[in-house]
Structures are given as structure tokens and as C-alpha cells.
PDB file of N, CA and C in Angstrom:
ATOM      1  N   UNK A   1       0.846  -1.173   0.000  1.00  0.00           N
ATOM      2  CA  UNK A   1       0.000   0.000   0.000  1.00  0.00           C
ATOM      3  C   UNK A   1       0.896   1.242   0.000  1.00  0.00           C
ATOM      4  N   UNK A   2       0.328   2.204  -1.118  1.00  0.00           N
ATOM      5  CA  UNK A   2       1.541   3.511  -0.978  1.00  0.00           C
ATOM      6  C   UNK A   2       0.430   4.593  -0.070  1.00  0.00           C
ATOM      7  N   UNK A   3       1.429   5.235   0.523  1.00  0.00           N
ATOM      8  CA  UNK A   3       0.840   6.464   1.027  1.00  0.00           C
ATOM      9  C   UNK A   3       0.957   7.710  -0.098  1.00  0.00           C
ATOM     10  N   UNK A   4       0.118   8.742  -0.166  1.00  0.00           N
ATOM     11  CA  UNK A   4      -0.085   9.744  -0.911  1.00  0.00           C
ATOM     12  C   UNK A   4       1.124  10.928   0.106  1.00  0.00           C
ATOM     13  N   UNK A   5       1.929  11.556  -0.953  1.00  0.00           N
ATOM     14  CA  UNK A   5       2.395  12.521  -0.543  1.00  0.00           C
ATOM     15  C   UNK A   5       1.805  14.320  -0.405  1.00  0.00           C
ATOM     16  N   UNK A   6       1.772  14.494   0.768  1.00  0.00           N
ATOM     17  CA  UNK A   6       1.144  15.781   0.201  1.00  0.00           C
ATOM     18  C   UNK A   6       2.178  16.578   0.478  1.00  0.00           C
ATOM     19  N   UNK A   7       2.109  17.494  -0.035  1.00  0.00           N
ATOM     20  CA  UNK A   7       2.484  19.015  -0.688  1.00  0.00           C
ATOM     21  C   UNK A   7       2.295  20.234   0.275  1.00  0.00           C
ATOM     22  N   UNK A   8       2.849  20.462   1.173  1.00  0.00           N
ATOM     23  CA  UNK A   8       2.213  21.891   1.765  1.00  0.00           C
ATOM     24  C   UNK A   8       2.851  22.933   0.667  1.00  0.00           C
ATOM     25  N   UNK A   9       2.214  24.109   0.907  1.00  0.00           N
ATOM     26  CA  UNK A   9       2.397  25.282   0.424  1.00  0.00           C
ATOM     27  C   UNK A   9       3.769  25.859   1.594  1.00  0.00           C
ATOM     28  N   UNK A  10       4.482  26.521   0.658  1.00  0.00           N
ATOM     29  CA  UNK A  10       5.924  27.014   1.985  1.00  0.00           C
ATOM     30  C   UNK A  10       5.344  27.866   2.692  1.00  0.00           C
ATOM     31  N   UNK A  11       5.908  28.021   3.569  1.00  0.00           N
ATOM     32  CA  UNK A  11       5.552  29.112   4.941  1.00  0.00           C
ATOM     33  C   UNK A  11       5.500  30.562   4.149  1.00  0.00           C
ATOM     34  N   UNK A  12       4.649  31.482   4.528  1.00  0.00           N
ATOM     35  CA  UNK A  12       5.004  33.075   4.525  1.00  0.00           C
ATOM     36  C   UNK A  12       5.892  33.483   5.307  1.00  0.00           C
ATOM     37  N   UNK A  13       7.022  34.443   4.360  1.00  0.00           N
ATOM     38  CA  UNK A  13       8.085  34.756   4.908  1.00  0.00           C
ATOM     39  C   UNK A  13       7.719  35.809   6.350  1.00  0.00           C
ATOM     40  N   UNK A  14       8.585  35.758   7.308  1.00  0.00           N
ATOM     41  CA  UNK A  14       8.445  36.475   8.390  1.00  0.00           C
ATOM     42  C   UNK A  14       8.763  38.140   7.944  1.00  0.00           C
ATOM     43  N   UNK A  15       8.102  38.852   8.981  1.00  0.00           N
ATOM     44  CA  UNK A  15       8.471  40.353   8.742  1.00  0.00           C
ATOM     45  C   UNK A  15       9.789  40.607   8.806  1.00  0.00           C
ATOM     46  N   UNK A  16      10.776  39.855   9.551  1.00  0.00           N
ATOM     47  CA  UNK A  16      11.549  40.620   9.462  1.00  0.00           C
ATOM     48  C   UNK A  16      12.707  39.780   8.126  1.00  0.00           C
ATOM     49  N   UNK A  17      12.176  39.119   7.881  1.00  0.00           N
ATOM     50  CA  UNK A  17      13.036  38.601   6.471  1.00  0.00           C
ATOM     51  C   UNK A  17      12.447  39.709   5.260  1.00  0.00           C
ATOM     52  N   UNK A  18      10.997  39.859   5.297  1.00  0.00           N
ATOM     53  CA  UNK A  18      10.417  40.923   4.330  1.00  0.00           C
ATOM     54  C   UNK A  18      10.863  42.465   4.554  1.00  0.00           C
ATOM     55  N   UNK A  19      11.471  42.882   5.654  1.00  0.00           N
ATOM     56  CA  UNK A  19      12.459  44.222   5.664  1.00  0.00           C
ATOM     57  C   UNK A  19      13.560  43.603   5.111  1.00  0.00           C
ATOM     58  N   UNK A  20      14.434  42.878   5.550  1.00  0.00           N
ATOM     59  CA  UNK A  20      15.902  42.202   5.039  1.00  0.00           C
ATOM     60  C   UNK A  20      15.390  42.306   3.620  1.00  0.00           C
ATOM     61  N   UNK A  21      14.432  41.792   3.198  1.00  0.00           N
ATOM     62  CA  UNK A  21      14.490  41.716   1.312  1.00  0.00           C
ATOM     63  C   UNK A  21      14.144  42.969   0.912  1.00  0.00           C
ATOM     64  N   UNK A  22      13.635  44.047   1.354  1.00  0.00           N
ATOM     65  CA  UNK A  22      13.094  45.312   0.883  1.00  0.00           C
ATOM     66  C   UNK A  22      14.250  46.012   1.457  1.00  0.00           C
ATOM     67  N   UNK A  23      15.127  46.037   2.346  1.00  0.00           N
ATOM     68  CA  UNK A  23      16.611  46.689   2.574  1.00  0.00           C
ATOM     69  C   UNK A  23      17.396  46.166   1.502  1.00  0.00           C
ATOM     70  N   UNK A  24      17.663  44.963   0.992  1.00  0.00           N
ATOM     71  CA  UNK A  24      18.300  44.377   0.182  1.00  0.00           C
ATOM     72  C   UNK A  24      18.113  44.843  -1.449  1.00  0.00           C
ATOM     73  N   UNK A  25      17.006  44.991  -1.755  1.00  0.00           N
ATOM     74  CA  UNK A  25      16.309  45.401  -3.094  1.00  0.00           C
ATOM     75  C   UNK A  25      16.613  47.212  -3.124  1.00  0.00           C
ATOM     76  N   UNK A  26      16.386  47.741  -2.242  1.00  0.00           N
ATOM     77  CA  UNK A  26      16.568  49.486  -2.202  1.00  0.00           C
ATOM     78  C   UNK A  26      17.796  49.958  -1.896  1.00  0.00           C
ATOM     79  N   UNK A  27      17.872  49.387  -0.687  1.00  0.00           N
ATOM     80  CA  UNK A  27      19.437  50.226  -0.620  1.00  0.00           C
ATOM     81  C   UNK A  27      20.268  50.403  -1.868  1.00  0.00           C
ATOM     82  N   UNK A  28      20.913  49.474  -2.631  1.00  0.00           N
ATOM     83  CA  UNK A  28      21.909  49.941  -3.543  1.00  0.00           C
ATOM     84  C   UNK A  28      21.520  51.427  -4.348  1.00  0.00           C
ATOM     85  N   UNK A  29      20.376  51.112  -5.049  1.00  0.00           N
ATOM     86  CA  UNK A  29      19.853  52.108  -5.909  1.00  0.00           C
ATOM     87  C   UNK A  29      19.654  53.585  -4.965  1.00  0.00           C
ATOM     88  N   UNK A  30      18.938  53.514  -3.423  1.00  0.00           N
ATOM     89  CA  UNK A  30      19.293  54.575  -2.534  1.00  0.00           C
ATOM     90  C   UNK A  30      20.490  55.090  -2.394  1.00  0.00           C
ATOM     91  N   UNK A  31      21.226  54.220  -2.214  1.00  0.00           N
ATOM     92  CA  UNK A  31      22.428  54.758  -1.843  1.00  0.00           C
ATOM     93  C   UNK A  31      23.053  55.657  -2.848  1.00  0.00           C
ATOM     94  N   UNK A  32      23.306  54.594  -3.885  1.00  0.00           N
ATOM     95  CA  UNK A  32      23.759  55.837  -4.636  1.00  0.00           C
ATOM     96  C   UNK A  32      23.117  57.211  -5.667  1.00  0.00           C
ATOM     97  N   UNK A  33      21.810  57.166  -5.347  1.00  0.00           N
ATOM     98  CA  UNK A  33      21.005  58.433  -5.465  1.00  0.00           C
ATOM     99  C   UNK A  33      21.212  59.108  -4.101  1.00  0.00           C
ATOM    100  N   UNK A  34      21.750  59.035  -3.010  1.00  0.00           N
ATOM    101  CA  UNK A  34      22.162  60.086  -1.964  1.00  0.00           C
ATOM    102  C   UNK A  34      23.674  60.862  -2.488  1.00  0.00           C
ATOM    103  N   UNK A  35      24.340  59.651  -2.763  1.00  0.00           N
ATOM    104  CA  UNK A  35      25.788  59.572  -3.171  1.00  0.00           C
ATOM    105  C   UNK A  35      25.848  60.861  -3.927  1.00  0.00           C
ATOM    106  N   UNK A  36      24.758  61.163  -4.872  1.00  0.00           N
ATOM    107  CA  UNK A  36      24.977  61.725  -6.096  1.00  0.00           C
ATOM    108  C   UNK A  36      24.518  63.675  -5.362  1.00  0.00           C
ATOM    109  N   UNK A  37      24.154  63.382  -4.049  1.00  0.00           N
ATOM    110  CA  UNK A  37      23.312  64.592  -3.688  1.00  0.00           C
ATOM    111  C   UNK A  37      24.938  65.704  -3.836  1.00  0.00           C
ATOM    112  N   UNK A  38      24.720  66.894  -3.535  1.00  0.00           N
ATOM    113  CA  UNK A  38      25.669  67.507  -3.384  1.00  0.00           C
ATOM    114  C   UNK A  38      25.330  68.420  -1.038  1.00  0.00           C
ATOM    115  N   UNK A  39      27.048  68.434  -1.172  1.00  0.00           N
ATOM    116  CA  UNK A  39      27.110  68.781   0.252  1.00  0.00           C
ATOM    117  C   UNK A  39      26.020  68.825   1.131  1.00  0.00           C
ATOM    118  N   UNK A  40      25.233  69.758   1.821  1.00  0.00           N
ATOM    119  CA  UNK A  40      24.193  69.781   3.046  1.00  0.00           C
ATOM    120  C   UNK A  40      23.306  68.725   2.728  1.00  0.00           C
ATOM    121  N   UNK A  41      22.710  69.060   1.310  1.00  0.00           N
ATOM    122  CA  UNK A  41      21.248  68.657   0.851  1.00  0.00           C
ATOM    123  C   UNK A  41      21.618  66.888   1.036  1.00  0.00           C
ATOM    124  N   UNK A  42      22.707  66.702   0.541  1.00  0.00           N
ATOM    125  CA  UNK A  42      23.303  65.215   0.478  1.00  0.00           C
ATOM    126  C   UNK A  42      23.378  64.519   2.183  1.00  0.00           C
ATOM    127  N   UNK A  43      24.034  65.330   2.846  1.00  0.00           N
ATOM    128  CA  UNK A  43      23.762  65.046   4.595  1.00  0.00           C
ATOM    129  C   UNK A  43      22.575  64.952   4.811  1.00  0.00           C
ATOM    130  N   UNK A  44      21.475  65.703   4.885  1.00  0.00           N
ATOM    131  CA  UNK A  44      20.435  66.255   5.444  1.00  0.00           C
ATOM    132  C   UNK A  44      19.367  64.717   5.265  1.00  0.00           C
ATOM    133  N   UNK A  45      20.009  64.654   3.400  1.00  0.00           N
ATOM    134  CA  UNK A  45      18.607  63.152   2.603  1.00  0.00           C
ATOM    135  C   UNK A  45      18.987  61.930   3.620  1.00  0.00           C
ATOM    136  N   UNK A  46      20.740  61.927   3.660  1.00  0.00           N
ATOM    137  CA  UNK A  46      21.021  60.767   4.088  1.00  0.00           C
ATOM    138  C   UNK A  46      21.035  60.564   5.416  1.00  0.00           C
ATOM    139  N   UNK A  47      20.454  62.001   6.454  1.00  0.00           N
ATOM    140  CA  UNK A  47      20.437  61.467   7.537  1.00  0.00           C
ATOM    141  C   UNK A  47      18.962  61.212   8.202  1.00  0.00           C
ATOM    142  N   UNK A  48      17.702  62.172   6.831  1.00  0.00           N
ATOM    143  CA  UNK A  48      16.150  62.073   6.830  1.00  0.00           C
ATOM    144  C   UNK A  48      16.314  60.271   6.292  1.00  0.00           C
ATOM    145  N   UNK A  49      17.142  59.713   5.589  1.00  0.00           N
ATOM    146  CA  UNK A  49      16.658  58.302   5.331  1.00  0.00           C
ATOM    147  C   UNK A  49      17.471  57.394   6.496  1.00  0.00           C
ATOM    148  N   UNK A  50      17.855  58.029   7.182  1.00  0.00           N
ATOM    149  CA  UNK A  50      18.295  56.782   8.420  1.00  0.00           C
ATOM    150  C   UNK A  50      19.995  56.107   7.809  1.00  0.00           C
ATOM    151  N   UNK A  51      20.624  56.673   6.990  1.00  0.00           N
ATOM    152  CA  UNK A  51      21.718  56.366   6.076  1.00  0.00           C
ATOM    153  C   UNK A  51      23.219  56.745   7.318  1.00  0.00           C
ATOM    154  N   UNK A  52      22.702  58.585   7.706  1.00  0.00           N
ATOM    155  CA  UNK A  52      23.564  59.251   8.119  1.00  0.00           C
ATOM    156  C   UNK A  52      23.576  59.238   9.663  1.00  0.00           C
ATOM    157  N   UNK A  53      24.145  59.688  10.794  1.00  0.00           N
ATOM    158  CA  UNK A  53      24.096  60.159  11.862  1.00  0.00           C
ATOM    159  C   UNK A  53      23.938  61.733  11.778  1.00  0.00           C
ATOM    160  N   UNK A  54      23.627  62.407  13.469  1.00  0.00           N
ATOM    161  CA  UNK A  54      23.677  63.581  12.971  1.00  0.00           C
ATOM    162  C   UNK A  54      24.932  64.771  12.482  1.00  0.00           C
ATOM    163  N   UNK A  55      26.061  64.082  12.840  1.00  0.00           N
ATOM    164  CA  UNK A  55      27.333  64.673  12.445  1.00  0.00           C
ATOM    165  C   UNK A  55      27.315  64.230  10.686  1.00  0.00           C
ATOM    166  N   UNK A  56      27.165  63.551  10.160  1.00  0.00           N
ATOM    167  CA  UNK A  56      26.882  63.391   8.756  1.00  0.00           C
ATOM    168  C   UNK A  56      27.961  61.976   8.661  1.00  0.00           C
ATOM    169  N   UNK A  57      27.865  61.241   9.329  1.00  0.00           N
ATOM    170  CA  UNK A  57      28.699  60.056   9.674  1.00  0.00           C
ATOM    171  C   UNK A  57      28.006  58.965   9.130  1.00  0.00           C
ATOM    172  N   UNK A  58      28.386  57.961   8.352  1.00  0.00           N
ATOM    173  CA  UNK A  58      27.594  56.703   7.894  1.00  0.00           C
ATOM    174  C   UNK A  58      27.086  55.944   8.838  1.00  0.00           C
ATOM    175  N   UNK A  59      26.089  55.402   9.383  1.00  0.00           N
ATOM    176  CA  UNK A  59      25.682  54.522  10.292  1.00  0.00           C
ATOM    177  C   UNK A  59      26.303  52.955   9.977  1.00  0.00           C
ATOM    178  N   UNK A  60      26.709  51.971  10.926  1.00  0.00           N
ATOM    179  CA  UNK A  60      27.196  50.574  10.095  1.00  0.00           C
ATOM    180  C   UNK A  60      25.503  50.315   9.542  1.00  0.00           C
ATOM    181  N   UNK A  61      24.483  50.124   9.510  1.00  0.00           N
ATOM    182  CA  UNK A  61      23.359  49.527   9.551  1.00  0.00           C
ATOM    183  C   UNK A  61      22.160  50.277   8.903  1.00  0.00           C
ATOM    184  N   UNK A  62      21.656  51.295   8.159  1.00  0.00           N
ATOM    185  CA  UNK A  62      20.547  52.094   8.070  1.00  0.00           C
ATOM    186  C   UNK A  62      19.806  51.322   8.845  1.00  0.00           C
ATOM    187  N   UNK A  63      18.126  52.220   9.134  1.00  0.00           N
ATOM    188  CA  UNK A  63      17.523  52.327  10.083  1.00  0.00           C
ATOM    189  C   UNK A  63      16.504  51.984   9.453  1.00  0.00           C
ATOM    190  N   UNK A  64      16.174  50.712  10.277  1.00  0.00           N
ATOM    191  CA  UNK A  64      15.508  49.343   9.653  1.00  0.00           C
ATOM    192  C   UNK A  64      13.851  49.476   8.895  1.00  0.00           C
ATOM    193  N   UNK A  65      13.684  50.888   9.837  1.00  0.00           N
ATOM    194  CA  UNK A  65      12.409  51.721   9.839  1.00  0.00           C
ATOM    195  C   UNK A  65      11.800  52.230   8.693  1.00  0.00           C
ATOM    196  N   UNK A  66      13.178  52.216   7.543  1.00  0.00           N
ATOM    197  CA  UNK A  66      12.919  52.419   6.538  1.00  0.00           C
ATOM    198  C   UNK A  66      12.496  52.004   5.486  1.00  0.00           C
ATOM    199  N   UNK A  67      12.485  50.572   5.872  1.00  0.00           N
ATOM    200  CA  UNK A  67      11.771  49.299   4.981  1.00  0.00           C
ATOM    201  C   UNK A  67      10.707  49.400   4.937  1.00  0.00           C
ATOM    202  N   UNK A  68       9.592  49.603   5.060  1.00  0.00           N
ATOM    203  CA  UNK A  68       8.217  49.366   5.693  1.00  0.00           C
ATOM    204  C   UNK A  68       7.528  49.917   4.569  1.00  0.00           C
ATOM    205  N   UNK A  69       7.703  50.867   4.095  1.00  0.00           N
ATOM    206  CA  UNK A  69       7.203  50.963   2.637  1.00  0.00           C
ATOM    207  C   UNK A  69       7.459  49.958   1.958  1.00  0.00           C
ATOM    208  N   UNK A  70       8.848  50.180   1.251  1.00  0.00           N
ATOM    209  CA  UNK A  70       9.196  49.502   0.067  1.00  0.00           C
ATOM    210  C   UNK A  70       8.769  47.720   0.283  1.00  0.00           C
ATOM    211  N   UNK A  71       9.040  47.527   1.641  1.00  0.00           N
ATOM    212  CA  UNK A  71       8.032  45.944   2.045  1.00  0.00           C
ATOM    213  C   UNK A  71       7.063  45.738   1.636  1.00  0.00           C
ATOM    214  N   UNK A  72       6.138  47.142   1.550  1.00  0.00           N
ATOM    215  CA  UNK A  72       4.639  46.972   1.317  1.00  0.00           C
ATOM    216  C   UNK A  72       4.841  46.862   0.037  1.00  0.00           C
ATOM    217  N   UNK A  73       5.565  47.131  -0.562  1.00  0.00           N
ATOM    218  CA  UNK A  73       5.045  47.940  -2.227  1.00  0.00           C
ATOM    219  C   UNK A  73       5.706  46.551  -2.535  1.00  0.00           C
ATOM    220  N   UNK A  74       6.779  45.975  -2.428  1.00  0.00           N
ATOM    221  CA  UNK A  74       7.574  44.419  -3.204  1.00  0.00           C
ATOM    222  C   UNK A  74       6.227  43.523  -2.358  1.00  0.00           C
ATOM    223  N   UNK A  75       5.777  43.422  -1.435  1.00  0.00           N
ATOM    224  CA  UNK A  75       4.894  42.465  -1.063  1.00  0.00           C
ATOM    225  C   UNK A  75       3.835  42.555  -2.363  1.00  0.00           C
ATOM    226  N   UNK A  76       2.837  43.643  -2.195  1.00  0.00           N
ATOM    227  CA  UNK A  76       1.879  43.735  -3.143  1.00  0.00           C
ATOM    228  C   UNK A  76       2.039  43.455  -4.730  1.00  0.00           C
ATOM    229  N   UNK A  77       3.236  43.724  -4.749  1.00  0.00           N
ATOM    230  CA  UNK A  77       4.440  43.399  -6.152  1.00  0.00           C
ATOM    231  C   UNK A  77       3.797  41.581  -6.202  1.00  0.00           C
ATOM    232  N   UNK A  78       4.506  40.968  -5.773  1.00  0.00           N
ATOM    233  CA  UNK A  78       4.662  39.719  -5.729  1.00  0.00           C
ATOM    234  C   UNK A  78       3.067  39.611  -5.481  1.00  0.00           C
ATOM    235  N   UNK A  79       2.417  39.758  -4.330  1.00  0.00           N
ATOM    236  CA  UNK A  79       0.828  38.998  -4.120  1.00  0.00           C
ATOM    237  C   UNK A  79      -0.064  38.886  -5.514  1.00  0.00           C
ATOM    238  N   UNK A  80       0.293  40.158  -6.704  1.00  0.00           N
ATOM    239  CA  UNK A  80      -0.534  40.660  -7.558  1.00  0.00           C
ATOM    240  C   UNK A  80       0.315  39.662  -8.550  1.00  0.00           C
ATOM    241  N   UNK A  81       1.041  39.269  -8.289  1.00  0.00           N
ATOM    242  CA  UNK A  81       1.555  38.105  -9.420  1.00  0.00           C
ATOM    243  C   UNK A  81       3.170  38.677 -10.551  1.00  0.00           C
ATOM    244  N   UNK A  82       3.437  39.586  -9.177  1.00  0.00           N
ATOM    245  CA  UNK A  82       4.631  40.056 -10.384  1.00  0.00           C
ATOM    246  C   UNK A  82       6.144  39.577  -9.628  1.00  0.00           C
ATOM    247  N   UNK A  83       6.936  40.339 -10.055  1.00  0.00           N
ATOM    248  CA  UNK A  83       8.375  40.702  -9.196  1.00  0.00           C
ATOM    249  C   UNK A  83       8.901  41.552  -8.563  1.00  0.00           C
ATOM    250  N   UNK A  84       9.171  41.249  -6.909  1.00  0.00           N
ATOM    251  CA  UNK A  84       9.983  42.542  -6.571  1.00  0.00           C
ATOM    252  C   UNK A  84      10.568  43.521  -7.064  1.00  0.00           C
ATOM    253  N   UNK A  85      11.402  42.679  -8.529  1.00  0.00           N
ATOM    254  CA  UNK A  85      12.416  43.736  -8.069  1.00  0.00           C
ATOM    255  C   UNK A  85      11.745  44.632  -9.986  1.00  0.00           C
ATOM    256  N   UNK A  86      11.076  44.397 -10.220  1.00  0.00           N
ATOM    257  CA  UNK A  86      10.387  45.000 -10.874  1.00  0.00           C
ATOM    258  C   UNK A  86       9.303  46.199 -10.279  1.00  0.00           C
ATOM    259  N   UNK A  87       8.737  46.445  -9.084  1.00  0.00           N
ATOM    260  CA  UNK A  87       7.871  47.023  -8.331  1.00  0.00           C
ATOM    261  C   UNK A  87       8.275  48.490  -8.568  1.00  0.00           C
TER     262      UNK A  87
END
């Protein structure tokens, strides 16, 4: 007698893997659209996006806080049947 194999569907990824992939997907392209800012205005973006400290110092880590959009927008990306990194 065989047994039937079933199939689950994979887990939904956790929130904080869905910031890790929406930090992963933005940052580069962020970064270097700050890169490109010139002097203050360039401090000011990169320290309004969690990039900078307030001395204008690189953080090791941006500020995780900043995912939460772009999470939403690659989630809805993908639910609607497309690709992140197309979104």
C-alpha cells in the first residue's frame, strides 16, 4: 500500500526577512542616489533616510524603519503576481 504525498504550500516569509528583502532590493539604488546629492542637501537626505548620523557620519546599519514601505510595495508586487524587483 503507498501512502499519498502531500504538498504543503511554503511558509510566509516572516516580517523581518520581508524588511531584510526590501533593505536588500533598495538600498543599492538609494544609496547611490544620496551619493549623487551635493554637500548639506546630500547630509540632510542621508540622515532624513536613516543612512547618516547627525554629524553626517555613515551609520554601520541604516535604520531598519525604513523598509516598511518599500516591504509593502515588493509584497503587493509579488501577491498581484509580479516581481519585486520590478515594483
Amino acid at each position: 500500500m503507498t501512502v499519498p504525498v502531500v504538498q504543503h504550500p511554503p511558509a510566509p516569509p516572516t516580517a523581518h526577512r520581508l524588511l531584510e528583502n526590501a533593505r536588500g532590493l533598495t538600498e543599492p539604488a538609494l544609496g547611490a542616489w544620496v551619493s549623487r546629492l551635493p554637500g548639506l542637501t546630500g547630509r540632510l537626505t542621508g540622515y532624513h533616510l536613516g543612512r547618516l548620523d547627525e554629524r553626517g557620519e555613515a551609520l554601520a546599519a541604516p535604520v531598519s524603519g525604513k523598509s516598511v514601505r518599500p516591504a509593502l510595495v515588493y509584497g503587493c508586487c509579488t501577491a498581484a503576481g509580479g516581481r519585486a524587483e520590478d515594483a
